[in-house]
C-alpha atoms as a PDB file:
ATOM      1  CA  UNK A   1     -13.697  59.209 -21.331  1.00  0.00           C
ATOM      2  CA  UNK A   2     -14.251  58.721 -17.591  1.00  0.00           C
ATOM      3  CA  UNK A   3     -11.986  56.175 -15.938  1.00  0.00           C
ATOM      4  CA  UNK A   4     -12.126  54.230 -12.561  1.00  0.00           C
ATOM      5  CA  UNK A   5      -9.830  51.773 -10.714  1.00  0.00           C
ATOM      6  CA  UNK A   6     -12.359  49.242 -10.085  1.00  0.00           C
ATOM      7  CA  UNK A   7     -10.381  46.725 -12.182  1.00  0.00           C
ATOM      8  CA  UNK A   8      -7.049  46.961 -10.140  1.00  0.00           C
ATOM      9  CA  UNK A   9      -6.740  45.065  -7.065  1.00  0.00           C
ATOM     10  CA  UNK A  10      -3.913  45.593  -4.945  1.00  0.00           C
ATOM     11  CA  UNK A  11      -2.312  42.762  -2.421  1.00  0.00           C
ATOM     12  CA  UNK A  12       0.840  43.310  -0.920  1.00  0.00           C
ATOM     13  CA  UNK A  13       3.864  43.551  -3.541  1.00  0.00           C
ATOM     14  CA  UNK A  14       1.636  42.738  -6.842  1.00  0.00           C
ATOM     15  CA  UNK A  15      -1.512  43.518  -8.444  1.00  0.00           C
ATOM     16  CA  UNK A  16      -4.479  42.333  -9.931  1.00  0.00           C
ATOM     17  CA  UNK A  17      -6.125  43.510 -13.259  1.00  0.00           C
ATOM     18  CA  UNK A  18      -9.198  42.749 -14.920  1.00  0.00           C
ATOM     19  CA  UNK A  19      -8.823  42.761 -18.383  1.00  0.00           C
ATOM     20  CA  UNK A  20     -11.104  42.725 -21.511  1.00  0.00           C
ATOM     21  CA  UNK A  21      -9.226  41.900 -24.153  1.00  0.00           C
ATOM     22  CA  UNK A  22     -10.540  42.009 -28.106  1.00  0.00           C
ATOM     23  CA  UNK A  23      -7.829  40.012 -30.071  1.00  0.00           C
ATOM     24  CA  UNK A  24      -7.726  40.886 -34.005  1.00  0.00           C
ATOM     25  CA  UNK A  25      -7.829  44.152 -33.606  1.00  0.00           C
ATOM     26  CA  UNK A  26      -6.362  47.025 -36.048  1.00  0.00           C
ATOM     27  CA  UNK A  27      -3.691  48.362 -33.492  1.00  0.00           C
ATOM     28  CA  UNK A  28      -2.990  47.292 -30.307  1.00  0.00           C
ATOM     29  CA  UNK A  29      -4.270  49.872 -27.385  1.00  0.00           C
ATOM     30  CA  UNK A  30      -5.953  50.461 -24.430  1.00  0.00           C
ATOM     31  CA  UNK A  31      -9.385  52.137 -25.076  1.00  0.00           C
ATOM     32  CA  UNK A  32     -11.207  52.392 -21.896  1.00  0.00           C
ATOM     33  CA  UNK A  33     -13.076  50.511 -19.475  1.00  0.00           C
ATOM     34  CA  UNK A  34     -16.004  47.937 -19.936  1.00  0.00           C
ATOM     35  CA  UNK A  35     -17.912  46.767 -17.215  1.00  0.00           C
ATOM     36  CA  UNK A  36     -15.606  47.038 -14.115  1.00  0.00           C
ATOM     37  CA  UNK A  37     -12.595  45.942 -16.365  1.00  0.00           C
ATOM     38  CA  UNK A  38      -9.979  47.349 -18.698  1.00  0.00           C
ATOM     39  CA  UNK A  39     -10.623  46.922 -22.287  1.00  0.00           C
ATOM     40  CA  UNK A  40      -7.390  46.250 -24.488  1.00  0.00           C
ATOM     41  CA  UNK A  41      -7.454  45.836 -28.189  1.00  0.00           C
ATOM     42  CA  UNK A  42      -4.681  43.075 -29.389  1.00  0.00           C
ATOM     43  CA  UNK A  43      -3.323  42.769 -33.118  1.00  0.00           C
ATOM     44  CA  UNK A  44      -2.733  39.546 -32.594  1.00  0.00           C
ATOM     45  CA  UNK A  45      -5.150  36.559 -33.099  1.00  0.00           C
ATOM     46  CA  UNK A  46      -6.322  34.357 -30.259  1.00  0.00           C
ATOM     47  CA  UNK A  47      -4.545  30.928 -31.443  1.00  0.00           C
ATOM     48  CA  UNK A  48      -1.883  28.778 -30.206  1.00  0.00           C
ATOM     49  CA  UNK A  49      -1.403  31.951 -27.323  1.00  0.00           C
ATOM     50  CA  UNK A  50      -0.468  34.342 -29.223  1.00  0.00           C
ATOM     51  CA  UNK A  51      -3.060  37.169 -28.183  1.00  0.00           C
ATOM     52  CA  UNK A  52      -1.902  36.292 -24.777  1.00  0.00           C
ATOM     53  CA  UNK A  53       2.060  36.271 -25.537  1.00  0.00           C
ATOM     54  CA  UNK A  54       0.879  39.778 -26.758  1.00  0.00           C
ATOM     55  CA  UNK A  55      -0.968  40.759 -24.354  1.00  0.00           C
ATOM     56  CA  UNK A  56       1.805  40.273 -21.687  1.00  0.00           C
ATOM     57  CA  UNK A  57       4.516  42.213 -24.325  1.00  0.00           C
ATOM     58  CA  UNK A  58       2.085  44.831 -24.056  1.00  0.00           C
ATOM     59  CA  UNK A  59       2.031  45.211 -20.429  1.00  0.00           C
ATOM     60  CA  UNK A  60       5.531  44.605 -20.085  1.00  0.00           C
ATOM     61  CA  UNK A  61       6.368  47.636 -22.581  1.00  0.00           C
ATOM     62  CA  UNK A  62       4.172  49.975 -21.338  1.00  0.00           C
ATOM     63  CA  UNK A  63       4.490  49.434 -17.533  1.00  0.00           C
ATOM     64  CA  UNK A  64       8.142  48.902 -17.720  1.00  0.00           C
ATOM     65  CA  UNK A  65       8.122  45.776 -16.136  1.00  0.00           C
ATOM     66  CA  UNK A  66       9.939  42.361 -16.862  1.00  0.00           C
ATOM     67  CA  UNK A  67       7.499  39.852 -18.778  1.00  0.00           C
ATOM     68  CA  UNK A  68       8.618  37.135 -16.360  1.00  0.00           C
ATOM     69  CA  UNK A  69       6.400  39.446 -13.357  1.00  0.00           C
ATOM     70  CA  UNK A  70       2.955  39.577 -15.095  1.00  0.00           C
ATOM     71  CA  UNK A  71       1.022  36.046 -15.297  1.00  0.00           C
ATOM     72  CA  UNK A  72      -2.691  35.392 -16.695  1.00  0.00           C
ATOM     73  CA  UNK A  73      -3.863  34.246 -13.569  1.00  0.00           C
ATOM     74  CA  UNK A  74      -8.082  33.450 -14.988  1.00  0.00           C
ATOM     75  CA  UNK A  75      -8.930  33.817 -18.540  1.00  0.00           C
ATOM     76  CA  UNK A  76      -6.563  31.965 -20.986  1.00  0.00           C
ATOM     77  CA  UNK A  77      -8.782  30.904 -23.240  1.00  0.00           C
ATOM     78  CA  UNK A  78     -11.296  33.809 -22.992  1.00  0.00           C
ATOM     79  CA  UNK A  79     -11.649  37.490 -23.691  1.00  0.00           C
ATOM     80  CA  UNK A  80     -11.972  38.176 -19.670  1.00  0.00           C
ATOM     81  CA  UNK A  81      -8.542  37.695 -18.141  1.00  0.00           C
ATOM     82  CA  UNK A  82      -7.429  38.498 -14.669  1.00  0.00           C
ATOM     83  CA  UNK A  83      -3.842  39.578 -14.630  1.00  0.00           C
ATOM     84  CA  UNK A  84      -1.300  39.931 -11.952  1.00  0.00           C
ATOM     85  CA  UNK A  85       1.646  42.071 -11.817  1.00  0.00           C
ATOM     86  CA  UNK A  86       4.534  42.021  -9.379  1.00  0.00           C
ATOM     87  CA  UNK A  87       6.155  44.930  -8.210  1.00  0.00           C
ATOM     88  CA  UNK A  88       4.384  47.870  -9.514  1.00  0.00           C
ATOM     89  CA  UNK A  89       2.257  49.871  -8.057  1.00  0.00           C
ATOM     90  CA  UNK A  90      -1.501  51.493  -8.378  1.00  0.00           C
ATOM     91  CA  UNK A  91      -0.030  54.923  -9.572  1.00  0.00           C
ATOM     92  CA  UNK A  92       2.440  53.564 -12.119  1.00  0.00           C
ATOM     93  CA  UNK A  93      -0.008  52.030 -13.885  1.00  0.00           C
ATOM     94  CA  UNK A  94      -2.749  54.144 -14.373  1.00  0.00           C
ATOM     95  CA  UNK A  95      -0.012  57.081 -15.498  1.00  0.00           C
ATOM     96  CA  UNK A  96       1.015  54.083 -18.107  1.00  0.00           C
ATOM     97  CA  UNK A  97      -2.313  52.691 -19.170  1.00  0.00           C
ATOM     98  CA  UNK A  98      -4.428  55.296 -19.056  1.00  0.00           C
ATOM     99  CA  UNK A  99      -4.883  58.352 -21.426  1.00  0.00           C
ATOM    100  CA  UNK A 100      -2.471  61.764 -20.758  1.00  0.00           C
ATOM    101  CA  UNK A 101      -4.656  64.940 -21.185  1.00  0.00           C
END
């Protein structure tokens, strides 16, 4: 599976992703990249927030980041969700997100 960074954007001390995220799913993973964005499978279902709540645990645990530094900037209702993350940068998070191999 070929990978790209056109869904990180860096400014400064934080960065953007662009995130496709499919709520419901069996397990919760990252499994590749959709149309310029990062596609991430959620267990969780997409009421009262709780794909997003997971969505940001997710990050958080994998990136080894504080929840509190990641906010849905676009998207909170939608499947397509820009994300920014303070304090990390490009490298960490592909080594985190992407596959080892």
């Amino acid at each position: 599976m070929q990978f790209g960074i056109t869904w990180i954007t860096a400014h400064s001390d934080e960065l953007v992703l662009t995130l496709r995220v499919v709520p419901r799913a069996s397990k919760t993973e990252v499994c590749g990249e959709m149309n310029g964005a990062l596609k991430i499978r959620l267990q969780a279902p997409p009421v009262d927030g709780k794909a997003n709540k997971a969505l940001i645990g997710f990050l958080a645990e994998r990136l080894d980041v504080a929840p509190g530094r990641i906010e849905i900037l676009a998207g909170q209702t939608g499947r397509n969700k820009r994300v920014r993350i303070q304090g990390i940068g490009i490298p960490q998070v592909l080594a985190a997100l992407l596959p080892r191999g």
